[in-house]
Protein backbone atom coordinates (compact mmCIF):
# COMPACT_ATOMS: atom_id res chain seq x y z
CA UNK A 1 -16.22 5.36 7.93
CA UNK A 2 -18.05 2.17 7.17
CA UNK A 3 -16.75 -1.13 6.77
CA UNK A 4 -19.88 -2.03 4.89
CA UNK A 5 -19.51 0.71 2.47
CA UNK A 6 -16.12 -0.30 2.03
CA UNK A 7 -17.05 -4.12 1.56
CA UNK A 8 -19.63 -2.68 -0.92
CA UNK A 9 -17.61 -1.21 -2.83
CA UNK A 10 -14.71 -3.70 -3.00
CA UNK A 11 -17.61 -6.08 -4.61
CA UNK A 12 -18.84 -3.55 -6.53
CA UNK A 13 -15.68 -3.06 -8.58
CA UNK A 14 -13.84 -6.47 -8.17
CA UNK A 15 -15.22 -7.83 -11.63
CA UNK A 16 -13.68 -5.32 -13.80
CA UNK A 17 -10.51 -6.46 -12.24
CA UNK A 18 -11.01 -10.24 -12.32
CA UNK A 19 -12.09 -10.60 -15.66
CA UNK A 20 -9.39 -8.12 -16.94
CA UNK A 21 -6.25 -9.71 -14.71
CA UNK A 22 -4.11 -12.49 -14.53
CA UNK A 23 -2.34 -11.19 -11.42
CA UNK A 24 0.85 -13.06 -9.50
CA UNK A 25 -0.09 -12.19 -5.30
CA UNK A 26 2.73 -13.68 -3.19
CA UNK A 27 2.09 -14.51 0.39
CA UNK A 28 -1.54 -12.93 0.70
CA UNK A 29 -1.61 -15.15 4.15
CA UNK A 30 0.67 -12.90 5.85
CA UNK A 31 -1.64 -9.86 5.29
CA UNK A 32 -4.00 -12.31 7.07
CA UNK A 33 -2.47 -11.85 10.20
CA UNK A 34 -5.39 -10.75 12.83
CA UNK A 35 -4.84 -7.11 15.11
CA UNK A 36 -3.13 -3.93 13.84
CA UNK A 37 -0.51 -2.99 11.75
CA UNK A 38 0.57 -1.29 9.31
CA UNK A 39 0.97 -2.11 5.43
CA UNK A 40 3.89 -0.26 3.65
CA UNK A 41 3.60 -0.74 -0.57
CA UNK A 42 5.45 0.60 -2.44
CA UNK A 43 3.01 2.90 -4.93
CA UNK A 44 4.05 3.69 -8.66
CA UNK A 45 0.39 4.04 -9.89
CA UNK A 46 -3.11 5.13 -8.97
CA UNK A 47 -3.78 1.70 -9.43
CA UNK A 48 -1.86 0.46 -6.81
CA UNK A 49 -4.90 1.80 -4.40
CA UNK A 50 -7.49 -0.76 -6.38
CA UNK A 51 -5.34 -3.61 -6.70
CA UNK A 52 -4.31 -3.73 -2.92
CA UNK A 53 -8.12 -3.39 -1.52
CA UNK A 54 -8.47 -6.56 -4.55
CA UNK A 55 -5.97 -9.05 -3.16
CA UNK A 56 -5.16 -7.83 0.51
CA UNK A 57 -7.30 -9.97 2.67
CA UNK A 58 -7.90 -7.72 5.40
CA UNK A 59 -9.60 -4.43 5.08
CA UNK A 60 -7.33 -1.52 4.49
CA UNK A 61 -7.72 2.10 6.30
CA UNK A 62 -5.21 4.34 3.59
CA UNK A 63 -3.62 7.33 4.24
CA UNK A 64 -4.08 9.75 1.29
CA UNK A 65 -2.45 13.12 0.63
CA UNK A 66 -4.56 15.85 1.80
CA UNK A 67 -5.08 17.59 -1.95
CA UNK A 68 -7.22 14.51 -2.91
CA UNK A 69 -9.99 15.60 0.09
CA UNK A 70 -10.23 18.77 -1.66
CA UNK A 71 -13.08 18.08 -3.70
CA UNK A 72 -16.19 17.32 -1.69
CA UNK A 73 -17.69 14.20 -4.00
CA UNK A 74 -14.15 12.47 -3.30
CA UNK A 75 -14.03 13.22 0.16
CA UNK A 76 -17.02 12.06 0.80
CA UNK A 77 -16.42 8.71 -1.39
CA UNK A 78 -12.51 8.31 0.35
CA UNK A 79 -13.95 8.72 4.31
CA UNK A 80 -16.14 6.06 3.76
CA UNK A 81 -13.38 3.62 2.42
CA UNK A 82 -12.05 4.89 6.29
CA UNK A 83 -9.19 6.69 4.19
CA UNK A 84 -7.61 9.68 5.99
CA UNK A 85 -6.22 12.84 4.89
CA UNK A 86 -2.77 13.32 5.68
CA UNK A 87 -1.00 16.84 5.70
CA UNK A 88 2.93 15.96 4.99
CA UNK A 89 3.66 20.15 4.53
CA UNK A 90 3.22 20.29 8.51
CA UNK A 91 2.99 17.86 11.56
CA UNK A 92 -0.37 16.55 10.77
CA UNK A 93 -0.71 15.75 15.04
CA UNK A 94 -4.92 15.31 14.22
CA UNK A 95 -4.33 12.48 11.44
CA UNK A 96 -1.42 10.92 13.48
CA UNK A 97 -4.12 10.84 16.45
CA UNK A 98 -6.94 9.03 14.25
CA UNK A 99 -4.01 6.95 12.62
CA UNK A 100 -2.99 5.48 16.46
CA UNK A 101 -6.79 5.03 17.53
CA UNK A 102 -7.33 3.01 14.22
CA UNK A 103 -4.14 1.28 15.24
CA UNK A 104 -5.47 0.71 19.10
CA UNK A 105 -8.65 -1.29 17.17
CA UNK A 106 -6.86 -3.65 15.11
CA UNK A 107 -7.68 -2.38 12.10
CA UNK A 108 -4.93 -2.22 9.13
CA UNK A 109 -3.36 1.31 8.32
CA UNK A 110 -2.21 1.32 4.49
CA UNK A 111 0.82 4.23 4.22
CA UNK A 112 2.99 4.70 1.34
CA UNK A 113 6.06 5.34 2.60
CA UNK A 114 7.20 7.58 -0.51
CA UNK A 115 4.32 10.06 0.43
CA UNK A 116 2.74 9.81 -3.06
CA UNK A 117 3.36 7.94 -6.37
CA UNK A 118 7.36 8.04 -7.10
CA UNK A 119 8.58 6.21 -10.11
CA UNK A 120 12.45 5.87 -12.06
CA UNK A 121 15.27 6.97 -9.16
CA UNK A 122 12.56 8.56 -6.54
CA UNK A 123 10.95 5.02 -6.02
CA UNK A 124 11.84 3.33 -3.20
CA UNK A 125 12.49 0.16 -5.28
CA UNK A 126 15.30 2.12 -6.65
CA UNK A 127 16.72 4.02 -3.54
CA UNK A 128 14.08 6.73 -3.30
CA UNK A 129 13.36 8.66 0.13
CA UNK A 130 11.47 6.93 2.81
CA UNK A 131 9.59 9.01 5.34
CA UNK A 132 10.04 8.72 8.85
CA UNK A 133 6.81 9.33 10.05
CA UNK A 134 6.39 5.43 8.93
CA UNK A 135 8.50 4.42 11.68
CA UNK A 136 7.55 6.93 14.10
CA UNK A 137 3.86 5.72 14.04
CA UNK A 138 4.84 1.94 14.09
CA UNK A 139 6.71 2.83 17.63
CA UNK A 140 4.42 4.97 18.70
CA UNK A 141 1.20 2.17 18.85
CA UNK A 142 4.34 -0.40 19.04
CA UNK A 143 2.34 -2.20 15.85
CA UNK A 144 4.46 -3.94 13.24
CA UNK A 145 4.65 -2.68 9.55
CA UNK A 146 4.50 -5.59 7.05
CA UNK A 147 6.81 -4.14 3.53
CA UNK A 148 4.94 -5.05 0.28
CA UNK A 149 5.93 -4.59 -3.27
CA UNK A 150 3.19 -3.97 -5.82
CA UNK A 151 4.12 -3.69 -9.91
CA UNK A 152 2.24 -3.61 -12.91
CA UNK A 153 -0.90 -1.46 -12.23
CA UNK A 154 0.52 0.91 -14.74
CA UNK A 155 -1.04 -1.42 -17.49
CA UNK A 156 -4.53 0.35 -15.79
CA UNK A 157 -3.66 3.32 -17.58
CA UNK A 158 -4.49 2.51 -20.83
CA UNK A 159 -8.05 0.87 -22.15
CA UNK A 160 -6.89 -2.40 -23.41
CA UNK A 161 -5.85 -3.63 -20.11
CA UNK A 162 -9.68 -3.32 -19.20
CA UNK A 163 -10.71 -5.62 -21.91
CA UNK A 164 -12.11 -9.00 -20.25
CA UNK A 165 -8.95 -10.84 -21.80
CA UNK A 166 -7.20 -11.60 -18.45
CA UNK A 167 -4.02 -10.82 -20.27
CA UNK A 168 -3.05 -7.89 -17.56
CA UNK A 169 0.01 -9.05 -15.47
CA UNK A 170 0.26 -7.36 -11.99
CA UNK A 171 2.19 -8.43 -9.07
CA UNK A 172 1.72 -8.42 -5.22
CA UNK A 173 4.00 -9.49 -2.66
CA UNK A 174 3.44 -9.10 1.15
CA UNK A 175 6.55 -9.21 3.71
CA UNK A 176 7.04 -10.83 6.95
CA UNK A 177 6.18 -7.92 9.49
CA UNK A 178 8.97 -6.39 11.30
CA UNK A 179 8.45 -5.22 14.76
CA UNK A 180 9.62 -1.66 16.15
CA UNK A 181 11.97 -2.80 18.90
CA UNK A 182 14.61 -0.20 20.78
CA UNK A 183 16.69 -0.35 17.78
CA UNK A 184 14.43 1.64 15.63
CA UNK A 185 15.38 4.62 18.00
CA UNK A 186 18.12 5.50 15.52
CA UNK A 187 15.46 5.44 12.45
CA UNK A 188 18.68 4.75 10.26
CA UNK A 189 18.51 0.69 11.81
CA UNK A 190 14.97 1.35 11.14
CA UNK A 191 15.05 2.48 7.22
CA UNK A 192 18.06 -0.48 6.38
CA UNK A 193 15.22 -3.00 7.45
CA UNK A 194 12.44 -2.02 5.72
CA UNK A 195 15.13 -1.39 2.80
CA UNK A 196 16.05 -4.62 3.11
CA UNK A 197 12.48 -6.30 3.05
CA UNK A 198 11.74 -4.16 -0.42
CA UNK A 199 15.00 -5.61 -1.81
CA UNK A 200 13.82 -8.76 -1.21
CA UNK A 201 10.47 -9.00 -1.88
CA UNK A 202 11.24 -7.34 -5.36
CA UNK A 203 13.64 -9.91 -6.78
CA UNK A 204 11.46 -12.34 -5.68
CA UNK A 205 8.44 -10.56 -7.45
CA UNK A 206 10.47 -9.92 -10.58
CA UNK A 207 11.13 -13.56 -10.62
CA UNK A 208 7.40 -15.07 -10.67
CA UNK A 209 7.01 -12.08 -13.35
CA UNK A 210 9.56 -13.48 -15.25
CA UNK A 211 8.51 -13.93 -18.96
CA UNK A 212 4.58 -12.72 -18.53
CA UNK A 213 3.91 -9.41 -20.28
CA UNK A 214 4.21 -6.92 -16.94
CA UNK A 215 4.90 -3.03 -17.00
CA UNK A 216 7.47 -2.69 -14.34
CA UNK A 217 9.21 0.51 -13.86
CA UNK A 218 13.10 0.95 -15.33
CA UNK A 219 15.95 0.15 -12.53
């Protein structure tokens, strides 16, 4: 893992992004927030990945699923970006170790709390499962998990949206954290919150959107 690499990088590929998007980013100061936690987007694209290391201010250490470390080029390339490989067909006890100890350093943990991309009725915009591990690991390093809705990187799919037109819409909005507290032992109180802060933070979203030519996904 190298924060240099991953600075690198970021540069690297920020102008085909810049001179391709007009994007709307909501409250980018609360990602600012110095010490751990964890960020929780939403994720309904590949994309998603790019944008966030784009807009979010702090440097982001993601949890992947493990089939994307399968290939050695792209392991190589996703370690040094300080991703980590996360096992969700078993208790993954070695990730959830490295996860906490990145925690413990005040870095920023990006997990998807879907597991993987889920669009339609298995997004969590729409009601889609939540995994509890999420909540577990916020407890566990007693770090807060700031909720943030991400739309629009599906334009990334296809080629015009790479043409330096700026006329790609995408849309970023961070939440106010929310802090595991005793509550969160029944991880029902827990799931209503963060729930909550995606409701929110959408309709919000969807508003700035309003009128600009944005793929969001169908309610």
């Amino acid at each position: 893992m190298s924060d240099r690499y991953y600075k690198w990088v970021r540069r690297l590929c920020l102008p085909a992004f810049v001179v391709s998007a007009s994007p709307v980013v909501l409250h980018a100061r609360r990602a600012e927030r110095p010490g751990a936690y964890i960020l929780a987007p939403n994720h309904l694209s590949p994309y998603d990945v790019h944008c966030l290391i784009k807009d979010t201010p702090r440097i982001l250490d993601f949890v992947s699923i493990v089939e994307v470390f399968q290939h050695p080029l792209v392991s190589w390339f996703y370690r040094n970006m300080g991703a980590m490989p996360l096992d969700r067909a078993r208790v993954d006890t070695a990730t959830t170790r490295t996860i906490l100890h990145r925690l413990s350093q005040g870095r920023v943990v990006a997990m998807f709390p879907e597991g993987r991309i889920q669009e339609g009725d298995a997004s969590v915009l729409n009601g889609g499962r939540i995994r509890p591990g999420l909540f577990r690991i916020a407890r566990a390093a007693n770090t807060p998990i700031i909720p943030c809705v991400i739309l629009g990187t599906q334009a990334y799919h296809r080629f015009p949206a790479w043409l330096p037109l700026r006329r790609t819409v995408y849309g970023i909005n961070y939440g106010e954290p929310l802090m595991p507290d005793e509550q969160w032992e029944d991880l029902a109180i827990a799931e209503k919150q963060l729930r909550d802060a995606y409701a929110q933070l959408n309709a919000e979203l969807l508003e700035h959107l309003k009128g600009r030519n944005v793929v969001c996904p169908p309610e």
